[in-house]
Protein backbone atom coordinates (compact mmCIF):
# COMPACT_ATOMS: atom_id res chain seq x y z
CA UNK A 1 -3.01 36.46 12.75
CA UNK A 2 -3.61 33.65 10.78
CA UNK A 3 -1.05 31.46 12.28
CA UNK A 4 -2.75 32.03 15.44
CA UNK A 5 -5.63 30.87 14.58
CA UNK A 6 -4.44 27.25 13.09
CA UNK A 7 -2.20 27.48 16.33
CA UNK A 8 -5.11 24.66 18.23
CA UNK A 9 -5.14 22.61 15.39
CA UNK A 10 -1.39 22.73 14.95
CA UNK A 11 -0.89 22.05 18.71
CA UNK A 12 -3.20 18.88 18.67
CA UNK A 13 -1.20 17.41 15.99
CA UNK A 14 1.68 17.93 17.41
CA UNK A 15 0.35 16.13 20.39
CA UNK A 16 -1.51 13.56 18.88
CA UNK A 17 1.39 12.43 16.28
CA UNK A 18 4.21 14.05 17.77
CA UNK A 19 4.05 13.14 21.13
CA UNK A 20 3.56 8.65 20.29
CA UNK A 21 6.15 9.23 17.59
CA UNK A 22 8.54 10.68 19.95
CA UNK A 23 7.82 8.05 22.53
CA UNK A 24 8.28 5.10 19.97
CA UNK A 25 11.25 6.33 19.32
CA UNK A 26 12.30 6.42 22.56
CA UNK A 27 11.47 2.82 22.92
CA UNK A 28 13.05 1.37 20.18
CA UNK A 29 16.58 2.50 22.17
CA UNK A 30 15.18 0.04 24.92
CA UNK A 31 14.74 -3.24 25.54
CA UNK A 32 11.33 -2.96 26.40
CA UNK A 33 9.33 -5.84 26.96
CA UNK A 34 6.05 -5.05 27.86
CA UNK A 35 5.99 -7.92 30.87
CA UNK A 36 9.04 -6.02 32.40
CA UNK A 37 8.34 -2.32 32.61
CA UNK A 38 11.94 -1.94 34.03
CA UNK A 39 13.28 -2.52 31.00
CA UNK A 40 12.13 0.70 29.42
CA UNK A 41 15.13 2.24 30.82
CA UNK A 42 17.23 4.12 27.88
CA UNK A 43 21.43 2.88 28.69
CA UNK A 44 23.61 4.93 25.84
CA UNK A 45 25.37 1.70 26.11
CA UNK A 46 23.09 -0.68 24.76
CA UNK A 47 21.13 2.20 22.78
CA UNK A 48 21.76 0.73 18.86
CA UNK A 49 21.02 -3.25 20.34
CA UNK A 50 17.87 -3.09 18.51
CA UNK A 51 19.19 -2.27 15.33
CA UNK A 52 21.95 -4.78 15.56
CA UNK A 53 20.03 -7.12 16.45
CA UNK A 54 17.17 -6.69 13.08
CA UNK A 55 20.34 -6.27 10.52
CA UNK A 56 21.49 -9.42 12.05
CA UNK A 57 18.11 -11.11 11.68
CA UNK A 58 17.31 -13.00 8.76
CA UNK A 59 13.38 -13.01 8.88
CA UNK A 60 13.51 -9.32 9.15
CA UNK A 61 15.77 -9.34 5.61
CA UNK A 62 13.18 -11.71 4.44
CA UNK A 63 10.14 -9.30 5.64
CA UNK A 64 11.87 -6.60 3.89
CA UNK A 65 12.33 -8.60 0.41
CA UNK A 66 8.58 -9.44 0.79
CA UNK A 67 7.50 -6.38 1.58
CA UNK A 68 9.71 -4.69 -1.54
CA UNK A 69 8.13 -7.33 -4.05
CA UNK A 70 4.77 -7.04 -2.30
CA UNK A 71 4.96 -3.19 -2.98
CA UNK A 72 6.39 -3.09 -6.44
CA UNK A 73 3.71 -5.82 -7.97
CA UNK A 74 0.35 -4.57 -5.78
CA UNK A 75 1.34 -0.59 -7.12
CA UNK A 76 2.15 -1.41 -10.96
CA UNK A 77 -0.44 -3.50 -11.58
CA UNK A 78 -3.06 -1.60 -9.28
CA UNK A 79 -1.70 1.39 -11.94
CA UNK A 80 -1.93 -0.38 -14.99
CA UNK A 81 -5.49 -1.59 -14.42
CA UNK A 82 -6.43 2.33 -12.64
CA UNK A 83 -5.21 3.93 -16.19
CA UNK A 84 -7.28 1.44 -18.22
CA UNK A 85 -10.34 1.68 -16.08
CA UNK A 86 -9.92 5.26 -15.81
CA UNK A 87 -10.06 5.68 -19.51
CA UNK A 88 -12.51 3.57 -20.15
CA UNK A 89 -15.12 5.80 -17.89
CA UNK A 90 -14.19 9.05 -19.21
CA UNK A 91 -14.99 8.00 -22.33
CA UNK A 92 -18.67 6.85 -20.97
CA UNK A 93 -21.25 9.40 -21.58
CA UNK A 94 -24.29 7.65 -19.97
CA UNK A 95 -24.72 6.75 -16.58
CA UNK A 96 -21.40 7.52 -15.59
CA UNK A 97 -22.39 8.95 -12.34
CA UNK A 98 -23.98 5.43 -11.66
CA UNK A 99 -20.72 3.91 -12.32
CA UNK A 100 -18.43 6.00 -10.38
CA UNK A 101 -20.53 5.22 -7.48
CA UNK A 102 -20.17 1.22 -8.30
CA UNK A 103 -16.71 1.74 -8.52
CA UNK A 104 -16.11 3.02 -4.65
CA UNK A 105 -18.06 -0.23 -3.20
CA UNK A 106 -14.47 -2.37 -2.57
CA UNK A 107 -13.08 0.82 -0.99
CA UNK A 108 -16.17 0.80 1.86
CA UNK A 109 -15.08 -2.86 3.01
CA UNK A 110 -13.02 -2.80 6.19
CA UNK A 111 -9.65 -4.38 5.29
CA UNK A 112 -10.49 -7.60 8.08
CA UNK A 113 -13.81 -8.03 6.26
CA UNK A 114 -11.02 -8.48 2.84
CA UNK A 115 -8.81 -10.64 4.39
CA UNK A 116 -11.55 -12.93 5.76
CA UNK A 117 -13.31 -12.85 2.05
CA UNK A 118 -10.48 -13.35 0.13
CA UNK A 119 -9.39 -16.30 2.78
CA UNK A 120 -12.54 -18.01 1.47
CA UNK A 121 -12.23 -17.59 -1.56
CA UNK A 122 -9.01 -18.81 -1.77
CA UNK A 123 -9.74 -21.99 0.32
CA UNK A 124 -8.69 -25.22 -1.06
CA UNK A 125 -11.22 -27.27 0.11
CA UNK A 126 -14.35 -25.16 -0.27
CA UNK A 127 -13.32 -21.91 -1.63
CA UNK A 128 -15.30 -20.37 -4.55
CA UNK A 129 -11.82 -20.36 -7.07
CA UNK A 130 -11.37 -24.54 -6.30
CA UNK A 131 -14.56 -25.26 -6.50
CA UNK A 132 -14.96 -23.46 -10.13
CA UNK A 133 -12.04 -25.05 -11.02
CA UNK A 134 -13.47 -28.53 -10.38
CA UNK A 135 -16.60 -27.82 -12.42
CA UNK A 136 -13.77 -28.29 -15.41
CA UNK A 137 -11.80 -31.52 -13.82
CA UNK A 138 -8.78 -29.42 -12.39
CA UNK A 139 -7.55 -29.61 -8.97
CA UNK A 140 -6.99 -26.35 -7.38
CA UNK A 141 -3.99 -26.04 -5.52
CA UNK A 142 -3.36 -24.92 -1.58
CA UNK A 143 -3.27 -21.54 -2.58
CA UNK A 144 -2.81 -19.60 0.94
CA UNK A 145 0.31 -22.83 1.43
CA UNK A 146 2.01 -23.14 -1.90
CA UNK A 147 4.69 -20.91 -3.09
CA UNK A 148 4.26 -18.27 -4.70
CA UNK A 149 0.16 -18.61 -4.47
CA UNK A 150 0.64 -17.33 -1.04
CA UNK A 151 1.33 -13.98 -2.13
CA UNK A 152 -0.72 -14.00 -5.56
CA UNK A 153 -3.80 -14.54 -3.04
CA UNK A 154 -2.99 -11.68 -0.71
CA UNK A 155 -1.85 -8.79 -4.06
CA UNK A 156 -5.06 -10.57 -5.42
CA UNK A 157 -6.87 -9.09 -2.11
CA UNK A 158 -5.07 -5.96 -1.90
CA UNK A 159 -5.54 -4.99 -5.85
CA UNK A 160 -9.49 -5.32 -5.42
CA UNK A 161 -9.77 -3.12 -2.48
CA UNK A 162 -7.58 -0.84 -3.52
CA UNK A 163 -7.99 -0.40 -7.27
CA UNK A 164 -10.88 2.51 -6.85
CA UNK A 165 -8.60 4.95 -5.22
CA UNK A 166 -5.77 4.79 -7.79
CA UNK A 167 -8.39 5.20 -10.92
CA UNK A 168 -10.91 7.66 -9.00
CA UNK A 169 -7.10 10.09 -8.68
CA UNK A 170 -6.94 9.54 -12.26
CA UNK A 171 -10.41 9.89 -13.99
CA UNK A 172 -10.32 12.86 -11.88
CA UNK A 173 -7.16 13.86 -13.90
CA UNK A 174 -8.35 12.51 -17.27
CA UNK A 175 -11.93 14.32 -16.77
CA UNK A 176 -9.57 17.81 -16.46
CA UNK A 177 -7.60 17.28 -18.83
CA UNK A 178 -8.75 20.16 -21.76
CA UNK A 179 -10.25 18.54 -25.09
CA UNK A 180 -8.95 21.34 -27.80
CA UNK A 181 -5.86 18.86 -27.33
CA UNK A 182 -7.55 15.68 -28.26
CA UNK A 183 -9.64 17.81 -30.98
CA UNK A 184 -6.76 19.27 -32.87
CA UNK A 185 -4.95 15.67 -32.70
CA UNK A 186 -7.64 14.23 -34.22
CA UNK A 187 -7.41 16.87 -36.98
CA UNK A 188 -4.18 16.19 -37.80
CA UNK A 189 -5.06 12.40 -38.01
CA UNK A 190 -3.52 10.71 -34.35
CA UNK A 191 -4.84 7.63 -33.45
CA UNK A 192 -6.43 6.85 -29.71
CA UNK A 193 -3.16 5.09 -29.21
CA UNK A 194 -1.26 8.00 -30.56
CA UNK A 195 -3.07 10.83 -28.82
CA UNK A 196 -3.16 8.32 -25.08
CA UNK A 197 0.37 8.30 -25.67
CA UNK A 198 1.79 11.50 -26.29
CA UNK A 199 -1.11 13.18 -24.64
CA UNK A 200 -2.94 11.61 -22.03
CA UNK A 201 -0.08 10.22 -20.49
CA UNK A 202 2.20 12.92 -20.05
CA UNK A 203 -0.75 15.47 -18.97
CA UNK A 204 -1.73 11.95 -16.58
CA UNK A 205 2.30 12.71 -14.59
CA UNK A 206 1.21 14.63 -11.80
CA UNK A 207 -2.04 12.67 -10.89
CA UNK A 208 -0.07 9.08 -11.38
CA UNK A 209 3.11 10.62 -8.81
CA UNK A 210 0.45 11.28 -6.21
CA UNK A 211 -1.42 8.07 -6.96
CA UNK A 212 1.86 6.14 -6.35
CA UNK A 213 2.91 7.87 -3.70
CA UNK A 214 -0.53 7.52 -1.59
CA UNK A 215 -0.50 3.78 -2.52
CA UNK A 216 2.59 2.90 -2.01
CA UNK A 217 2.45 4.16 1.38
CA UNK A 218 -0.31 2.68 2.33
CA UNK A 219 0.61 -1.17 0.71
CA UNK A 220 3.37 -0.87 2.77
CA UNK A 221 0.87 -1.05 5.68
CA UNK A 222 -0.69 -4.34 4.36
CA UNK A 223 -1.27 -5.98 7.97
CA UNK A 224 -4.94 -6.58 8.24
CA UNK A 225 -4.98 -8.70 4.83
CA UNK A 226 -2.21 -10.54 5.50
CA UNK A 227 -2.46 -11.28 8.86
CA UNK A 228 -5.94 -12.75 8.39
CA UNK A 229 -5.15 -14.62 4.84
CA UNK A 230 -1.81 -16.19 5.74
CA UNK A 231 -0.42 -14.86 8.83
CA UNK A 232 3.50 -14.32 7.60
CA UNK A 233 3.26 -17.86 6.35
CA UNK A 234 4.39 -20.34 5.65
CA UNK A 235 7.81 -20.22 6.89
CA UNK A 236 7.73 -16.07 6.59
CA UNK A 237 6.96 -16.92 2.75
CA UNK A 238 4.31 -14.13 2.89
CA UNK A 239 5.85 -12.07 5.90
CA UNK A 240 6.06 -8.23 5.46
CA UNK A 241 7.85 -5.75 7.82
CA UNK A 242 4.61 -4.40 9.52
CA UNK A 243 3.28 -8.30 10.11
CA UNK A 244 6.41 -8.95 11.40
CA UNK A 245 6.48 -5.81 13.82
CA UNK A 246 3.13 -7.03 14.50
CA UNK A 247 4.08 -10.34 15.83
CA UNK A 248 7.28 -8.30 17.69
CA UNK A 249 5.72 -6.44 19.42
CA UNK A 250 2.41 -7.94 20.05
CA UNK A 251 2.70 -11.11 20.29
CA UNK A 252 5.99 -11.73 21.62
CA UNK A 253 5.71 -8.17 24.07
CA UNK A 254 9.06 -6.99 22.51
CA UNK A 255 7.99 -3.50 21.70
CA UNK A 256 11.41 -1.90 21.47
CA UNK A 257 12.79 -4.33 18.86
CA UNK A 258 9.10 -3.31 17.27
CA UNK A 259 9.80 0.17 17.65
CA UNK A 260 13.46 0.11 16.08
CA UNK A 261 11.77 -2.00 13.03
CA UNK A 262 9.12 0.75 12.73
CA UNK A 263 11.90 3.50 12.62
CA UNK A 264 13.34 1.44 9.63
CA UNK A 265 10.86 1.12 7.56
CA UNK A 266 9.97 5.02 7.98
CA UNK A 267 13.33 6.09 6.93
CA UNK A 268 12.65 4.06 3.58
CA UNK A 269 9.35 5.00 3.33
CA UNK A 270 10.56 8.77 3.36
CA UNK A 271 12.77 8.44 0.82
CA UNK A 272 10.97 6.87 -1.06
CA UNK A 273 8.47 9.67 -0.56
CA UNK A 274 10.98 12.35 -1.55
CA UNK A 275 11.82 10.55 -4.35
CA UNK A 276 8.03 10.51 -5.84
CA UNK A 277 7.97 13.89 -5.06
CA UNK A 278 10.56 15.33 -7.06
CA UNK A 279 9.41 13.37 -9.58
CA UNK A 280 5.62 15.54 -9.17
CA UNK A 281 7.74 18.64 -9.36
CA UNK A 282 9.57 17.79 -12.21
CA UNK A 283 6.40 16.69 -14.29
CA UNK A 284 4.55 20.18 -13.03
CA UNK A 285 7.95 21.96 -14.50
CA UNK A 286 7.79 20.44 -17.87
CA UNK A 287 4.40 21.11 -18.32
């Protein structure tokens, strides 16, 4: 009985995820170019062209490199600042409804409104971080041109707007954790150091695996900042795999060699998920 009744819900899933994701697939065995709709015709022949053709293609390898470094920089640093912030506010006892509510205001901006923000700020010629810099005699640099400013600007972006979710997942944790712990460490003469380490952290495992695994999914889906801030540039300095499939397969109409690129990056993405997973499973077990 009860699977019958999530049976609707189930069903619109299926056809709401299932169905495009099936279809995408399809396409990226094609040559589909969206100005010849008699190329979307599937020829076992021809069927792993796509695939060839992105191994073979050094701006995808570049993309990919990007999108890796991107990924690794954005998550540990969004995590280091998310423990220390998260810390800090548990350990508020006034107004810390006030400030919880403060905290979610970067997460309510739309990721274009971001991109267009941080693309003035970052503006060499009248952007807020040049123009402070001149009030001391220093020339800012190009930094949306100049490597590796490019991509310091955009993780500069992408750290502020996502921050909140990382450290909301772990105050959340923190705020759960039970104080006898901290209380008897304290009796036996552990320092905050001391009792974050062998304590907080450890009890922290479960919360941080699901933190980094939400993130790091969704930094891998980066476009809207970096389309707007740099656009993949300059010369693909600042070009990730989804920016990339964006300018595939919407701006040049090749949505199978899109599709296949999409298919790619899912396959890493998934183990990548299992990965963080077993990692959650094995932190639940030792506990």
């Amino acid at each position: 009985m009860p699977f019958f009744m999530l049976l609707p819900s189930i069903i619109l899933i299926l056809f709401v995820t299932g169905f495009p994701l099936l279809y995408s697939l399809y396409v990226s065995f094609t040559p589909y170019d969206l100005l010849r709709p008699q190329t979307l015709i599937f020829n076992p022949s021809h069927a792993l062209d796509n695939y060839a053709q992105l191994l073979r293609d050094p701006v995808f390898w570049q993309a990919f490199i990007n999108t890796i470094m991107f990924l690794t920089i954005t998550v540990n640093l969004e995590l280091g600042i998310a423990i220390a912030l998260s810390q800090l506010i548990a350990r508020v006892t006034f107004g810390q409804a006030a400030i919880r509510v403060l905290l979610m205001i970067p997460m309510m901006f739309a990721p274009v409104l971001v991109g267009f923000q941080f693309r003035w700020f970052f503006n060499d010629t009248v952007g807020l971080v040049n123009n402070f810099l001149g009030v001391f005699g220093i020339k800012g640099p190009v930094w949306l041109i100049q490597e590796p400013l490019g991509m310091f600007s955009i993780i500069a972006a992408t750290i502020w707007m996502n921050v909140p979710v990382m450290t909301v997942i772990l105050l959340a944790g923190t705020l759960s954790l039970p104080p006898e712990l901290y209380e008897a460490a304290e009796v036996d003469g552990a320092t905050w150091w001391q009792q974050f380490r062998k304590i907080t952290l450890p009890l922290l495992a479960p919360f941080t695996y699901i933190a980094l695994t939400l993130r790091s999914l969704d930094v891998g889906r980066s476009y809207d900042i970096v389309r707007i801030m740099t656009g993949g540039g300059p010369a693909n300095r600042t070009e990730l795999i989804w920016t990339y499939v964006g300018r595939l397969a919407i701006d040049s109409n090749k949505f199978g060699l899109g599709s296949a690129m999409s298919f790619i990056t899912v396959i890493i993405s998934l183990f990548f998920t299992v990965y963080l997973f077993r990692q959650l499973v094995k932190s639940r077990i030792v506990q």
